[in-house]
N, C-alpha and C. Protein backbone atom coordinates (compact mmCIF):
# COMPACT_ATOMS: atom_id res chain seq x y z
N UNK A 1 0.85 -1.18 0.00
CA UNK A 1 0.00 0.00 0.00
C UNK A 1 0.89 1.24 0.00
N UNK A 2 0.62 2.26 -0.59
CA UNK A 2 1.50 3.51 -1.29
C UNK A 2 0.90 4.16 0.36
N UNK A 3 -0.24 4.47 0.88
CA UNK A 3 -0.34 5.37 1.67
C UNK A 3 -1.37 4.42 2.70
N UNK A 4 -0.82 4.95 3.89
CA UNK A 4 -1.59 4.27 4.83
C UNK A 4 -2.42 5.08 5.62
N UNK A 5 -3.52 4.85 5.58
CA UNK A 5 -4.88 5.38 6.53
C UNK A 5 -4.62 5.70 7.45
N UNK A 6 -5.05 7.08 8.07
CA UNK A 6 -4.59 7.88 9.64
C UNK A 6 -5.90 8.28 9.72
N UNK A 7 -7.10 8.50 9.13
CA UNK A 7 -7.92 9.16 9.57
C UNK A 7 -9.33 9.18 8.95
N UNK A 8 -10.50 8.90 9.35
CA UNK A 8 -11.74 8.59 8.93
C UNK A 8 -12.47 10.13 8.79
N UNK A 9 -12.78 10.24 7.24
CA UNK A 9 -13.59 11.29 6.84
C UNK A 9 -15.27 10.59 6.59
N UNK A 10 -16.22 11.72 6.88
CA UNK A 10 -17.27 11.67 6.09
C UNK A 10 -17.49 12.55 4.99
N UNK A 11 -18.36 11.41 4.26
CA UNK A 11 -18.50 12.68 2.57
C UNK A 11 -19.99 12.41 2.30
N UNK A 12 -20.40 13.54 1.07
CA UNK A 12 -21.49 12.82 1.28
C UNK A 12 -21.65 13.63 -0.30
N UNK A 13 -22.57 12.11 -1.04
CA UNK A 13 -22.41 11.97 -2.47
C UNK A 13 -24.03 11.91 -3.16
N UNK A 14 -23.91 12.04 -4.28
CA UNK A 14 -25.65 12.17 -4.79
C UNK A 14 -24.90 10.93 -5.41
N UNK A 15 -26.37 10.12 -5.67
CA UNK A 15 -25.76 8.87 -7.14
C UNK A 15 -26.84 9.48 -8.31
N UNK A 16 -27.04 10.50 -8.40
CA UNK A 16 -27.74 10.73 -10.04
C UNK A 16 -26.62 10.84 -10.87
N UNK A 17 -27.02 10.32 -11.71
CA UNK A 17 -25.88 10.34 -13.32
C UNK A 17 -27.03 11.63 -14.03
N UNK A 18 -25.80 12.43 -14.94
CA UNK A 18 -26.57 13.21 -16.22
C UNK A 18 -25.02 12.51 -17.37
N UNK A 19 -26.26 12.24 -18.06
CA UNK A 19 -25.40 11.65 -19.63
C UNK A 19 -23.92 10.69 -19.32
N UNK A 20 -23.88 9.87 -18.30
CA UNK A 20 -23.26 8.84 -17.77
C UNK A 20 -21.75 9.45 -16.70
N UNK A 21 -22.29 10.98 -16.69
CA UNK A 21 -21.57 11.73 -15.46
C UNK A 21 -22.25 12.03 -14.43
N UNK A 22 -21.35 12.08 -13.06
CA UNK A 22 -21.89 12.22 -11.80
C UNK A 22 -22.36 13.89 -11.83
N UNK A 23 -23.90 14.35 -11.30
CA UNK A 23 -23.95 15.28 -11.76
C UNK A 23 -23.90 16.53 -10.32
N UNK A 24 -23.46 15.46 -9.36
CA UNK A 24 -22.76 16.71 -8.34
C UNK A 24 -21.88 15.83 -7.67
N UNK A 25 -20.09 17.38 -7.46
CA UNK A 25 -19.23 16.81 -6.95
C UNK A 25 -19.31 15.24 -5.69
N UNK A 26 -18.14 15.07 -5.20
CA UNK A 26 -18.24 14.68 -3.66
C UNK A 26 -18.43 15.49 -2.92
N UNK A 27 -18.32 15.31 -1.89
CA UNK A 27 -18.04 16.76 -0.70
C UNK A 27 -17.76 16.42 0.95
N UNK A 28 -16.71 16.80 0.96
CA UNK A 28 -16.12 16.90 2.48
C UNK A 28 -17.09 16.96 3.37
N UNK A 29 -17.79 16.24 4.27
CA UNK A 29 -18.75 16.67 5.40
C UNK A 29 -17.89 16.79 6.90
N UNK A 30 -17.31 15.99 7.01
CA UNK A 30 -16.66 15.89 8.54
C UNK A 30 -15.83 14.95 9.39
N UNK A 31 -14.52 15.24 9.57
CA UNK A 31 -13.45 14.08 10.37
C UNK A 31 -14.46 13.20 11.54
N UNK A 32 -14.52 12.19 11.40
CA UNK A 32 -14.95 11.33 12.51
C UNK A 32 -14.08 10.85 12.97
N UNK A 33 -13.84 11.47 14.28
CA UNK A 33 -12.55 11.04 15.20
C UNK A 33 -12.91 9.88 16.48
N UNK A 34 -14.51 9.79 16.18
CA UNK A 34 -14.99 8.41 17.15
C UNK A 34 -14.78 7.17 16.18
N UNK A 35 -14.73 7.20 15.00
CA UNK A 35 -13.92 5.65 14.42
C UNK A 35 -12.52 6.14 13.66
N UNK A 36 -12.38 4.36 14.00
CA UNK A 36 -10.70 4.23 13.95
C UNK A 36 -10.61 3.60 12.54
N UNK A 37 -9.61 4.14 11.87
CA UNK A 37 -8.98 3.69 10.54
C UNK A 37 -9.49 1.43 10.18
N UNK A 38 -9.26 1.23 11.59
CA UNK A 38 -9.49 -0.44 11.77
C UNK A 38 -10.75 -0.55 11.82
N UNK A 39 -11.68 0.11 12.45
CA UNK A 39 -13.41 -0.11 12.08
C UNK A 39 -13.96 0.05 10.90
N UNK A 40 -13.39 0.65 9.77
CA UNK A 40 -13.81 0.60 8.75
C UNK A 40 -13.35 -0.09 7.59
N UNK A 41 -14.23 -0.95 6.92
CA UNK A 41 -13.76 -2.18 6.15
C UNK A 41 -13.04 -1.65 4.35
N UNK A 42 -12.29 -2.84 4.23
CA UNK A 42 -11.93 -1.81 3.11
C UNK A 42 -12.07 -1.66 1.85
N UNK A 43 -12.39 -0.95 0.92
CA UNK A 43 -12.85 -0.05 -0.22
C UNK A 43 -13.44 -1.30 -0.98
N UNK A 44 -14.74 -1.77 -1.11
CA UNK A 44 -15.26 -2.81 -1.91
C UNK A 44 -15.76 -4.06 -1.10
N UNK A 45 -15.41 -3.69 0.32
CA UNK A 45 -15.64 -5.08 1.18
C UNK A 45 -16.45 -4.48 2.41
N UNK A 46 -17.27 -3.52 1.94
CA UNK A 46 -18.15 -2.71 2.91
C UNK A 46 -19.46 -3.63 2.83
N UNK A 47 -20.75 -3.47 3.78
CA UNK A 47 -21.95 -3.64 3.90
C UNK A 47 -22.72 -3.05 2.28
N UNK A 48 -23.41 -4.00 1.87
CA UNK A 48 -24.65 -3.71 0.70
C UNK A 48 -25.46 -2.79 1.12
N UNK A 49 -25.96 -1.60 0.03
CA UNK A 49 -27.16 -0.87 0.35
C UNK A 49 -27.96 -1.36 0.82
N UNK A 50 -29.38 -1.48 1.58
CA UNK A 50 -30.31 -1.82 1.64
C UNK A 50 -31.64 -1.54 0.17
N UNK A 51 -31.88 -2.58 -0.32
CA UNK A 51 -32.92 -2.23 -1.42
C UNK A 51 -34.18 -2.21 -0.94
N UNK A 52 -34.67 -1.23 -1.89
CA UNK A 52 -35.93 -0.39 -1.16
C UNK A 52 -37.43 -1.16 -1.80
């Protein structure tokens, strides 16, 4: 691994596509300093949405 995890961000993302682009940025919401780099699983090996 090129860079190792120090610190858990929240972001918070729309999933609408316009014409097979995301049609608003990401966006920085807030350091969560109550979880640890180890509580969170990693990139692809997270919990499934819930379908509605």
């Amino acid at each position: 691994m090129l860079v190792e995890p120090e610190l858990v961000a929240e972001i918070m993302v729309d999933t609408a596509l316009e014409r097979g682009a995301w049609r608003h940025p990401v966006r920085f919401a807030r350091l969560r300093l109550d979880v640890t780099v180890t509580d969170v699983p990693p990139f692809g090996a997270g919990a499934q949405p819930a379908s509605g």
